[in-house]
C-alpha atoms as a PDB file:
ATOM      1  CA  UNK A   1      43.640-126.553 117.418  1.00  0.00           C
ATOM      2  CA  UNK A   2      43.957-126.690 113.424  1.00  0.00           C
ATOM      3  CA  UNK A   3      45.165-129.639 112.070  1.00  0.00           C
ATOM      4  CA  UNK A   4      45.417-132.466 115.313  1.00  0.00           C
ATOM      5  CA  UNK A   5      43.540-132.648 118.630  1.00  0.00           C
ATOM      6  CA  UNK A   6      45.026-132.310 122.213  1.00  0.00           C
ATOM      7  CA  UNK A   7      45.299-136.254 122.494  1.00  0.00           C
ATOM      8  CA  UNK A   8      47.005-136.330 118.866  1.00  0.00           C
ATOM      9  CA  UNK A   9      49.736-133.768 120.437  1.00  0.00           C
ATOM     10  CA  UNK A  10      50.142-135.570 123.152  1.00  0.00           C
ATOM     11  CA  UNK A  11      50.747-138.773 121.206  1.00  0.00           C
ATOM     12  CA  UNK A  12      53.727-136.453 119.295  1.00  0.00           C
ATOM     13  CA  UNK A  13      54.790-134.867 122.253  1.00  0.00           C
ATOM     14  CA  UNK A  14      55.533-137.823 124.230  1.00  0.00           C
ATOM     15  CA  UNK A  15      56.936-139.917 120.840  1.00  0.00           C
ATOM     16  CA  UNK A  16      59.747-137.317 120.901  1.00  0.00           C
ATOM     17  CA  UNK A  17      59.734-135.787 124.447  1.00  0.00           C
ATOM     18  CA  UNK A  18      59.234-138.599 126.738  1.00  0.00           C
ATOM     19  CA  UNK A  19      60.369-137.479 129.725  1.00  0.00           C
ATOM     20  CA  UNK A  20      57.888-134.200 128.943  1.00  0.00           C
ATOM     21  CA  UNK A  21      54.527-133.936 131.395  1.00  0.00           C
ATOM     22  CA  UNK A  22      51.776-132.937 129.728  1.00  0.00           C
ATOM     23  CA  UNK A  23      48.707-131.625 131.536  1.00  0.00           C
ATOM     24  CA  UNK A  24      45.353-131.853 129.456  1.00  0.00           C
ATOM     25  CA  UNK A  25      43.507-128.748 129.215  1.00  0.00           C
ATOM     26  CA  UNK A  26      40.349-128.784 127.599  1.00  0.00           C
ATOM     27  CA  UNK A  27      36.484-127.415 127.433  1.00  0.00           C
ATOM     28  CA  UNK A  28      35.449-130.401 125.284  1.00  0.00           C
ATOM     29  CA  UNK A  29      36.024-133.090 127.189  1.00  0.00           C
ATOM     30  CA  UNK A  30      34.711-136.512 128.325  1.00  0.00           C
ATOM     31  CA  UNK A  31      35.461-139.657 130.284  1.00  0.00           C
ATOM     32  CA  UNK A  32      37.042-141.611 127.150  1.00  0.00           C
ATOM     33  CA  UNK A  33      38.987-138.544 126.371  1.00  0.00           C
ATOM     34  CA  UNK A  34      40.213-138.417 129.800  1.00  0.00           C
ATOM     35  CA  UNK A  35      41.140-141.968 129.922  1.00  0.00           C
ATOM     36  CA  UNK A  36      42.791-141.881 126.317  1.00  0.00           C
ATOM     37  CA  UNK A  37      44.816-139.110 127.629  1.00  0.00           C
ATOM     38  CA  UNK A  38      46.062-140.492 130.700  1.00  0.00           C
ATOM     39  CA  UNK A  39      46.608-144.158 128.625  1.00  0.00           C
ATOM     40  CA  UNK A  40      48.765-141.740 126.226  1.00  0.00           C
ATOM     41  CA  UNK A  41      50.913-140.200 128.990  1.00  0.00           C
ATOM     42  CA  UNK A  42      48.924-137.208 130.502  1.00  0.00           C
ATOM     43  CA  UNK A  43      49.357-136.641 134.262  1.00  0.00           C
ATOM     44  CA  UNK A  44      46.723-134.955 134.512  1.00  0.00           C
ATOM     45  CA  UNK A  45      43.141-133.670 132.770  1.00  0.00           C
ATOM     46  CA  UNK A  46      41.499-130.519 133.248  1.00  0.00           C
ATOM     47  CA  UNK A  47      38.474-129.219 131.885  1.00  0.00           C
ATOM     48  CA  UNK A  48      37.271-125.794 131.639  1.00  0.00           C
ATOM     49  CA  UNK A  49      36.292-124.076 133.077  1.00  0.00           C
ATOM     50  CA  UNK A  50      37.854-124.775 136.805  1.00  0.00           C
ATOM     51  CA  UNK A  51      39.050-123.358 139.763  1.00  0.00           C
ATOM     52  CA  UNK A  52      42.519-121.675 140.122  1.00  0.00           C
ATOM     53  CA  UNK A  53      42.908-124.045 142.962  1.00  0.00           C
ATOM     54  CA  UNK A  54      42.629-127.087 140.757  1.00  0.00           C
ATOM     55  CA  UNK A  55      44.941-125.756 138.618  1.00  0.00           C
ATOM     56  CA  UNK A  56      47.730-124.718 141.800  1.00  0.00           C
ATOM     57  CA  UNK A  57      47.204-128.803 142.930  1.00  0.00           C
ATOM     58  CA  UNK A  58      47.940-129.939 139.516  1.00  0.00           C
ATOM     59  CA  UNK A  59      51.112-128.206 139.120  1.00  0.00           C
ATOM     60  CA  UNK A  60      52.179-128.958 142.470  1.00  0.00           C
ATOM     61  CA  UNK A  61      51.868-132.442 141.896  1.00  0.00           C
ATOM     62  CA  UNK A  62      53.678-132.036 138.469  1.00  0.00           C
ATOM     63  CA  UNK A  63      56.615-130.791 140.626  1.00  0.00           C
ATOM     64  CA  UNK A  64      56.602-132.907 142.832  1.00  0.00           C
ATOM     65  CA  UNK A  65      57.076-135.964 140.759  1.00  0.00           C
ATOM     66  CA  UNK A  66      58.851-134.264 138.149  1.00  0.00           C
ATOM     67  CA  UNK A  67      61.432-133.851 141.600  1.00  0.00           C
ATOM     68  CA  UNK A  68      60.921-137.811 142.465  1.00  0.00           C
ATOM     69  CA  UNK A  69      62.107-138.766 139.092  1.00  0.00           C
ATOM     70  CA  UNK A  70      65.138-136.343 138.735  1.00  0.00           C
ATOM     71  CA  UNK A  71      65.938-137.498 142.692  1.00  0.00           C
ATOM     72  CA  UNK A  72      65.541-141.435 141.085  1.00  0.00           C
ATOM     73  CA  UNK A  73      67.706-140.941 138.518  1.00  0.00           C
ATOM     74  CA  UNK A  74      70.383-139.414 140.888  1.00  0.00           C
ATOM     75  CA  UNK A  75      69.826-142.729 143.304  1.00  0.00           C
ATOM     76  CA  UNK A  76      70.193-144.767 140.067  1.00  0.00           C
ATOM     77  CA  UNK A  77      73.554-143.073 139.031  1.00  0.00           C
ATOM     78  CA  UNK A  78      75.284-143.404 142.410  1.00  0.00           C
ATOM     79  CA  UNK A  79      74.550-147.106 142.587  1.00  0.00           C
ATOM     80  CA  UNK A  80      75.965-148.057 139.180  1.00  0.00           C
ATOM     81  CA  UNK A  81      78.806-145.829 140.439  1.00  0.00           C
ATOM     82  CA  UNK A  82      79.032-147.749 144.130  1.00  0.00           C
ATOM     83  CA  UNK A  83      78.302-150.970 142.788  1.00  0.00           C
ATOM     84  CA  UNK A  84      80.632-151.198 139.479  1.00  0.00           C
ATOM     85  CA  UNK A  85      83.760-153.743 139.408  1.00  0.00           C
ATOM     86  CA  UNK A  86      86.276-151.702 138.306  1.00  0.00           C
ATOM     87  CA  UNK A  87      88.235-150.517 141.500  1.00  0.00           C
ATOM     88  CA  UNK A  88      87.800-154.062 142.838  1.00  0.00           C
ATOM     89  CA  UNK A  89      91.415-155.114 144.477  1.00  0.00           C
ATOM     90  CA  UNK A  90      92.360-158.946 145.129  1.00  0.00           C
ATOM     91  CA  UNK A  91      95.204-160.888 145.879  1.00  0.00           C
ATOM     92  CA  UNK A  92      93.764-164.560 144.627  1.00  0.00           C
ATOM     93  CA  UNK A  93      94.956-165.560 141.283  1.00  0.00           C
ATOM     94  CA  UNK A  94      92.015-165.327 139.576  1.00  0.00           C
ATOM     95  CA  UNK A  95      91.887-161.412 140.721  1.00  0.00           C
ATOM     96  CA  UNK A  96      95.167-160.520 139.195  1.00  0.00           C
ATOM     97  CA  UNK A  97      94.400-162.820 136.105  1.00  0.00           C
ATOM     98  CA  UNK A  98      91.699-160.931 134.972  1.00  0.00           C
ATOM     99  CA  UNK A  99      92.809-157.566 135.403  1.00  0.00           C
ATOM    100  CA  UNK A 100      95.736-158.348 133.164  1.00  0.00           C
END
């Protein structure tokens, strides 16, 4: 790539987009790359030339917890709904003095 390298992109990638998975794909790589990529936010590193298996297993597992963290955020959501003060209904004095 002109200009930046794959672990420079991710760096950008994840400063603006981080909620974005990145997969690493390279045919240059190495165990510090591999470890500076997964310390930047890669889920996963590839290097060329592989399998079409590999690749199948990697996106399956990019699924998979890209589907854990939208189901997380949905648990997350319904608990500050179930768990907020608002529609809270007392009879002690305290109860009606504060929702006045």
């Amino acid at each position: 790539m002109p200009g930046m390298n794959g672990i420079e992109l991710l760096g950008k990638v994840k400063q603006e987009y981080p909620d974005t998975m990145v997969v690493i794909i390279t045919a240059y790589g190495s165990i510090e790359t591999a470890v500076q990529a997964m310390k930047a936010g890669a889920v996963d590193y590839l290097l060329k030339p592989f399998k079409p298996d590999q690749l199948s297993l990697v996106l399956e597992k990019v699924t998979q917890q890209k589907r854990l963290a939208s189901e997380i955020q949905y648990v997350k959501g319904r608990l500050d709904q179930m768990t907020r003060f608002d529609n809270i209904i007392g009879q002690s004095k305290p109860c009606r003095t504060s929702l006045i």
